[in-house]
C-alpha atoms as a PDB file:
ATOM      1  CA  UNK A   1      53.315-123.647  48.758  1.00  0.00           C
ATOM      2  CA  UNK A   2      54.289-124.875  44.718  1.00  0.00           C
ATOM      3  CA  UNK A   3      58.122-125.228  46.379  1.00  0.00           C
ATOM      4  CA  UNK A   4      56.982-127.283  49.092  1.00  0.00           C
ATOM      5  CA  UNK A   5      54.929-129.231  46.991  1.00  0.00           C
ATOM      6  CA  UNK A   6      58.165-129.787  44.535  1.00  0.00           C
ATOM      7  CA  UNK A   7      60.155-130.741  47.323  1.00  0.00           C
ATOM      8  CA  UNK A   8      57.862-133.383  48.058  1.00  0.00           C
ATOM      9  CA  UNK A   9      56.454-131.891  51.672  1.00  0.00           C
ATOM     10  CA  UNK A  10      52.758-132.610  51.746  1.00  0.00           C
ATOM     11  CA  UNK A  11      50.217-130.506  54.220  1.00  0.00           C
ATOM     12  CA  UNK A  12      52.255-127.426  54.098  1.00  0.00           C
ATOM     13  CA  UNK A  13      50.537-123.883  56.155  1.00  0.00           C
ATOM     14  CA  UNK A  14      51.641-120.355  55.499  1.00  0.00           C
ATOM     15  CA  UNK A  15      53.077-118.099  58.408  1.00  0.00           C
ATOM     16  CA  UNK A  16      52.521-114.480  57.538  1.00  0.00           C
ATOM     17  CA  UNK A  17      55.859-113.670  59.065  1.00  0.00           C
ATOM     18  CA  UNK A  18      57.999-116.474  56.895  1.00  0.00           C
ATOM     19  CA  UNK A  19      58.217-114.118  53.934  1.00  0.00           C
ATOM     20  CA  UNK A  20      61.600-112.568  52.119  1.00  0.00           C
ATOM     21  CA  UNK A  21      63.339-109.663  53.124  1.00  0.00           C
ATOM     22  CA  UNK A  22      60.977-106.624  51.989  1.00  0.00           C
ATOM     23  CA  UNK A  23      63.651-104.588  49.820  1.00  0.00           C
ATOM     24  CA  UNK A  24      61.652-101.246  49.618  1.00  0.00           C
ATOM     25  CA  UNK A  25      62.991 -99.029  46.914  1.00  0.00           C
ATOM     26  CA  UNK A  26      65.906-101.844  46.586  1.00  0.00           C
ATOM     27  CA  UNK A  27      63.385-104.277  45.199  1.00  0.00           C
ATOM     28  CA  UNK A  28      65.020-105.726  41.655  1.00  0.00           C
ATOM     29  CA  UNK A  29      68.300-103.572  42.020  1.00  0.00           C
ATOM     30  CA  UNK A  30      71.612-105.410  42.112  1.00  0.00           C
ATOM     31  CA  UNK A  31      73.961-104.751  44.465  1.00  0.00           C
ATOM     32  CA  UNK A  32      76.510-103.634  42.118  1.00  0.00           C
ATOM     33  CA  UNK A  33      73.724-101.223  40.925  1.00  0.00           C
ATOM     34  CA  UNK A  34      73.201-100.148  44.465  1.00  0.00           C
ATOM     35  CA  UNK A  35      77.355 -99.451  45.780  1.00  0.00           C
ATOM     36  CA  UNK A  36      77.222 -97.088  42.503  1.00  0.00           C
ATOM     37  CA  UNK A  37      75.501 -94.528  44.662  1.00  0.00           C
ATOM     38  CA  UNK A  38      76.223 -95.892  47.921  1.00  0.00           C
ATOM     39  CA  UNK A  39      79.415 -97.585  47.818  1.00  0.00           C
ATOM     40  CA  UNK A  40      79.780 -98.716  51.520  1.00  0.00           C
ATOM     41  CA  UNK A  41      75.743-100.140  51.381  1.00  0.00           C
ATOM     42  CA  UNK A  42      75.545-103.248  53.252  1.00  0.00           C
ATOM     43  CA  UNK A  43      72.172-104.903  53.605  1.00  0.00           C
ATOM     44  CA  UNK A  44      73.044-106.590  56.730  1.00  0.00           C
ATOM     45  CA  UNK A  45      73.663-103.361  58.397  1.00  0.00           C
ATOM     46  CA  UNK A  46      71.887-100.826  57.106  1.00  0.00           C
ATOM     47  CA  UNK A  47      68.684-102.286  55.655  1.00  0.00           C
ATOM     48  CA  UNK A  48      67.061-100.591  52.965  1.00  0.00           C
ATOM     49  CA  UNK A  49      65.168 -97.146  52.192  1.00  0.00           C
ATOM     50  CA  UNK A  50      60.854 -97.225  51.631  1.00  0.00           C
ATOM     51  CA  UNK A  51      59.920 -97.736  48.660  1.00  0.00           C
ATOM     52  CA  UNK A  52      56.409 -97.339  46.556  1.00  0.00           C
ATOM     53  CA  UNK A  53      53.156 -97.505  48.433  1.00  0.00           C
ATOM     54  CA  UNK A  54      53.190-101.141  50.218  1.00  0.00           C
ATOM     55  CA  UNK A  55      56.908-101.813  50.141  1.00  0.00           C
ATOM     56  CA  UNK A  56      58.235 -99.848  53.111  1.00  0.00           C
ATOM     57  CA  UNK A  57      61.388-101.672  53.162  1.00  0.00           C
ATOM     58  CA  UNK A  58      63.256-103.195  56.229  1.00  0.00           C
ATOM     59  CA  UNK A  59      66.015-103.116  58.318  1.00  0.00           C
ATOM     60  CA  UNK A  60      67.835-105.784  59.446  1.00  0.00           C
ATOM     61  CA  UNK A  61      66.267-105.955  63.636  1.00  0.00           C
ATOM     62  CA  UNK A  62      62.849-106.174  61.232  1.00  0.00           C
ATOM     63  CA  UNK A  63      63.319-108.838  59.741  1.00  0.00           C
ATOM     64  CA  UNK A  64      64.926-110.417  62.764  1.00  0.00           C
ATOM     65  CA  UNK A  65      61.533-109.547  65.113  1.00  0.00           C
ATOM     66  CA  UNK A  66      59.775-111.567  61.810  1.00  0.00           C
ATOM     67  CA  UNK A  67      61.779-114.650  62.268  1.00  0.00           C
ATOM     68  CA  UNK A  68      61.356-114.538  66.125  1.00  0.00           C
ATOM     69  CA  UNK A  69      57.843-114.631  65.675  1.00  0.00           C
ATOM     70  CA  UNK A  70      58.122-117.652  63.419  1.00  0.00           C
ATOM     71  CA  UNK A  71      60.075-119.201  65.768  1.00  0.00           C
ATOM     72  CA  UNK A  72      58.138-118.558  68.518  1.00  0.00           C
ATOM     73  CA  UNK A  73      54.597-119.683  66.866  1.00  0.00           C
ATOM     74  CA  UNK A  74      56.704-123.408  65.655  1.00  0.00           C
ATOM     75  CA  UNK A  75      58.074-123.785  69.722  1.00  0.00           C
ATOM     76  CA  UNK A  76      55.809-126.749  70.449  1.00  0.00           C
ATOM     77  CA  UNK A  77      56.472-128.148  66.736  1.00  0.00           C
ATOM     78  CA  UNK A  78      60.184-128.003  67.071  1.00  0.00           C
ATOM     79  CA  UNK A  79      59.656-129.975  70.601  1.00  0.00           C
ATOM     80  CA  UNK A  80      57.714-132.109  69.128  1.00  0.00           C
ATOM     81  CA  UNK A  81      59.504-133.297  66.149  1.00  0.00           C
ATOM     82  CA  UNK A  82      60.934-131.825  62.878  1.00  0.00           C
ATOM     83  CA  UNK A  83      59.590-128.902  61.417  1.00  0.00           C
ATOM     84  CA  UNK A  84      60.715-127.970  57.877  1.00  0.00           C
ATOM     85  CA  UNK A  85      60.839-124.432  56.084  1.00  0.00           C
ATOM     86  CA  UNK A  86      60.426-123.192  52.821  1.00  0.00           C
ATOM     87  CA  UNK A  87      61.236-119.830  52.275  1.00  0.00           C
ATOM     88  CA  UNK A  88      63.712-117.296  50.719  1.00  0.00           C
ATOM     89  CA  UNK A  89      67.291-117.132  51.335  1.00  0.00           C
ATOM     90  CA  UNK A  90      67.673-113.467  53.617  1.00  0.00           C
ATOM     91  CA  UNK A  91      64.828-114.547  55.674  1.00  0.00           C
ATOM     92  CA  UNK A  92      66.097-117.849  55.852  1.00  0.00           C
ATOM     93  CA  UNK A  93      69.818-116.622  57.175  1.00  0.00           C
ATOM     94  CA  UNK A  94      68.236-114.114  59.551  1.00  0.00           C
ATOM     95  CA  UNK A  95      66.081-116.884  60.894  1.00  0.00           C
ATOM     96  CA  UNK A  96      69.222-119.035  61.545  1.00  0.00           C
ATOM     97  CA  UNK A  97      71.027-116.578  63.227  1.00  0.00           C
ATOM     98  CA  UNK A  98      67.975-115.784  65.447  1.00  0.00           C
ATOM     99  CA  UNK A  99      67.808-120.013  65.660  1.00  0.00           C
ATOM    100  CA  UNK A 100      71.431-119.644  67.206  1.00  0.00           C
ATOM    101  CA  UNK A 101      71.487-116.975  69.393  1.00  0.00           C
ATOM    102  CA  UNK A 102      72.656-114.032  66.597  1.00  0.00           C
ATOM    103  CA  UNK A 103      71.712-110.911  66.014  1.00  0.00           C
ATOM    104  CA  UNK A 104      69.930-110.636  63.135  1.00  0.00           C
ATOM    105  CA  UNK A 105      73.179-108.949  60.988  1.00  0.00           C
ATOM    106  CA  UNK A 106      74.507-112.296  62.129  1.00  0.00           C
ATOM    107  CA  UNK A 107      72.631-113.889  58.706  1.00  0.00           C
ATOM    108  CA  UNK A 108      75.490-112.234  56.566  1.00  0.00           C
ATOM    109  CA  UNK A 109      78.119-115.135  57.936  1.00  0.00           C
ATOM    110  CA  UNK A 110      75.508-117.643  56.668  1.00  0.00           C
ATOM    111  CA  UNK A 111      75.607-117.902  52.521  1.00  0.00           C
ATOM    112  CA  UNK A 112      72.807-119.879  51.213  1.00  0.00           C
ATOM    113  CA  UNK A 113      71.593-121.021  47.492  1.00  0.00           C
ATOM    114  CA  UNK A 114      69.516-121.421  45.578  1.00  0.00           C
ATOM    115  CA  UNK A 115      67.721-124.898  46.176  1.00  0.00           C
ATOM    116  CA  UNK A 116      69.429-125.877  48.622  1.00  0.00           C
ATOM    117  CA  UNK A 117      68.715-127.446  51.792  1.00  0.00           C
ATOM    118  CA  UNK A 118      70.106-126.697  55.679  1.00  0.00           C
ATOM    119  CA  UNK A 119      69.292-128.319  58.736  1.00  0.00           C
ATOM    120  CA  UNK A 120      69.259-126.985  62.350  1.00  0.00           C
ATOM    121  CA  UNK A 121      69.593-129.022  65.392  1.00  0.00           C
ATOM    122  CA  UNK A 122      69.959-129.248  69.070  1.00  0.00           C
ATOM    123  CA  UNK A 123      73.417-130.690  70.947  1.00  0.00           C
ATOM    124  CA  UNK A 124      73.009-131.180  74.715  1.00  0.00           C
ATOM    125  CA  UNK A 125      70.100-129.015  74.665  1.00  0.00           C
ATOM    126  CA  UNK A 126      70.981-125.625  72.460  1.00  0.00           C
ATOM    127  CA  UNK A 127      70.344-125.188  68.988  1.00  0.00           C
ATOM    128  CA  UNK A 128      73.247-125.938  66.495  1.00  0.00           C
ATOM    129  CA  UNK A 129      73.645-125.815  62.747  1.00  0.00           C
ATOM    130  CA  UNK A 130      73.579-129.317  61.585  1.00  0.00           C
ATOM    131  CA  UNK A 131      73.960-129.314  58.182  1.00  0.00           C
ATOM    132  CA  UNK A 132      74.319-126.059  55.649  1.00  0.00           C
ATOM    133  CA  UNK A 133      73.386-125.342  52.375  1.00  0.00           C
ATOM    134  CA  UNK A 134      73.231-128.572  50.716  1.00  0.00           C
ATOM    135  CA  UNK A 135      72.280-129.933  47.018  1.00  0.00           C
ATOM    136  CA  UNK A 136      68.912-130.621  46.927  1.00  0.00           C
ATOM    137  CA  UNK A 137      67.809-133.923  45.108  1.00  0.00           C
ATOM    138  CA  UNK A 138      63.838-133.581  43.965  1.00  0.00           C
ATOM    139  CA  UNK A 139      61.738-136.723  45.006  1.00  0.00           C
ATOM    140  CA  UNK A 140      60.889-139.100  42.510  1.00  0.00           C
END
């Protein structure tokens, strides 16, 4: 809600499913910590492991069912008009791909900062990537 806010978008909602990539025991390891042990480790494909009590981690169809709820429940929005998205950058990517007809893995071809800002679209009727990771300028 406080980056939404920030980026100027008033009347914002939650959506229970439009939350990051649940990283189970990964949560705050690097990758470079992670190919130590598992050298081949690719989130994309193989998820991640459970971790503590309420982290369970996921793989990547998981978060790809998440971001086919989302857009499912924003359907009529999108038909209606614009619809814009704050959330982190692995749910973001999976959400695109999803968007676009990808599998979920299909996220990994889509590199997104920090800050930044994307745009999806239609042409002649199917969803296209408009614009992609973009500087953001703040409202003033």
């Amino acid at each position: 809600m406080r980056t939404a806010a920030l980026a100027g978008l008033g009347g914002a909602r939650t959506h229970s499913d439009l939350v990051e990539w649940d990283y189970g025991a990964y949560e705050g390891i690097t990758t470079r910590e992670i190919h130590r042990e598992r050298p081949d480790w690719n989130l994309w494909t193989d998820g991640v492991p459970p971790g503590s009590e309420g982290f369970p981690g996921e793989n990547p169809e998981q978060v790809g069912a998440r971001a086919d709820r989302v857009l499912h429940d924003l359907s009529s929005a999108l038909e209606r008009g614009d619809v814009a998205l704050v959330a982190h950058s692995h749910l973001l990517r999976v959400l695109t791909a999803r968007r676009l007809g990808l599998p979920p893995s299909g996220g990994a071809l889509f590199r997104l900062d920090t800050g930044s800002v994307s745009t999806l679209g239609t042409e002649h009727g199917r969803p296209v990537l408009t614009s992609w990771n973009r500087s953001w300028d703040p409202p003033e």
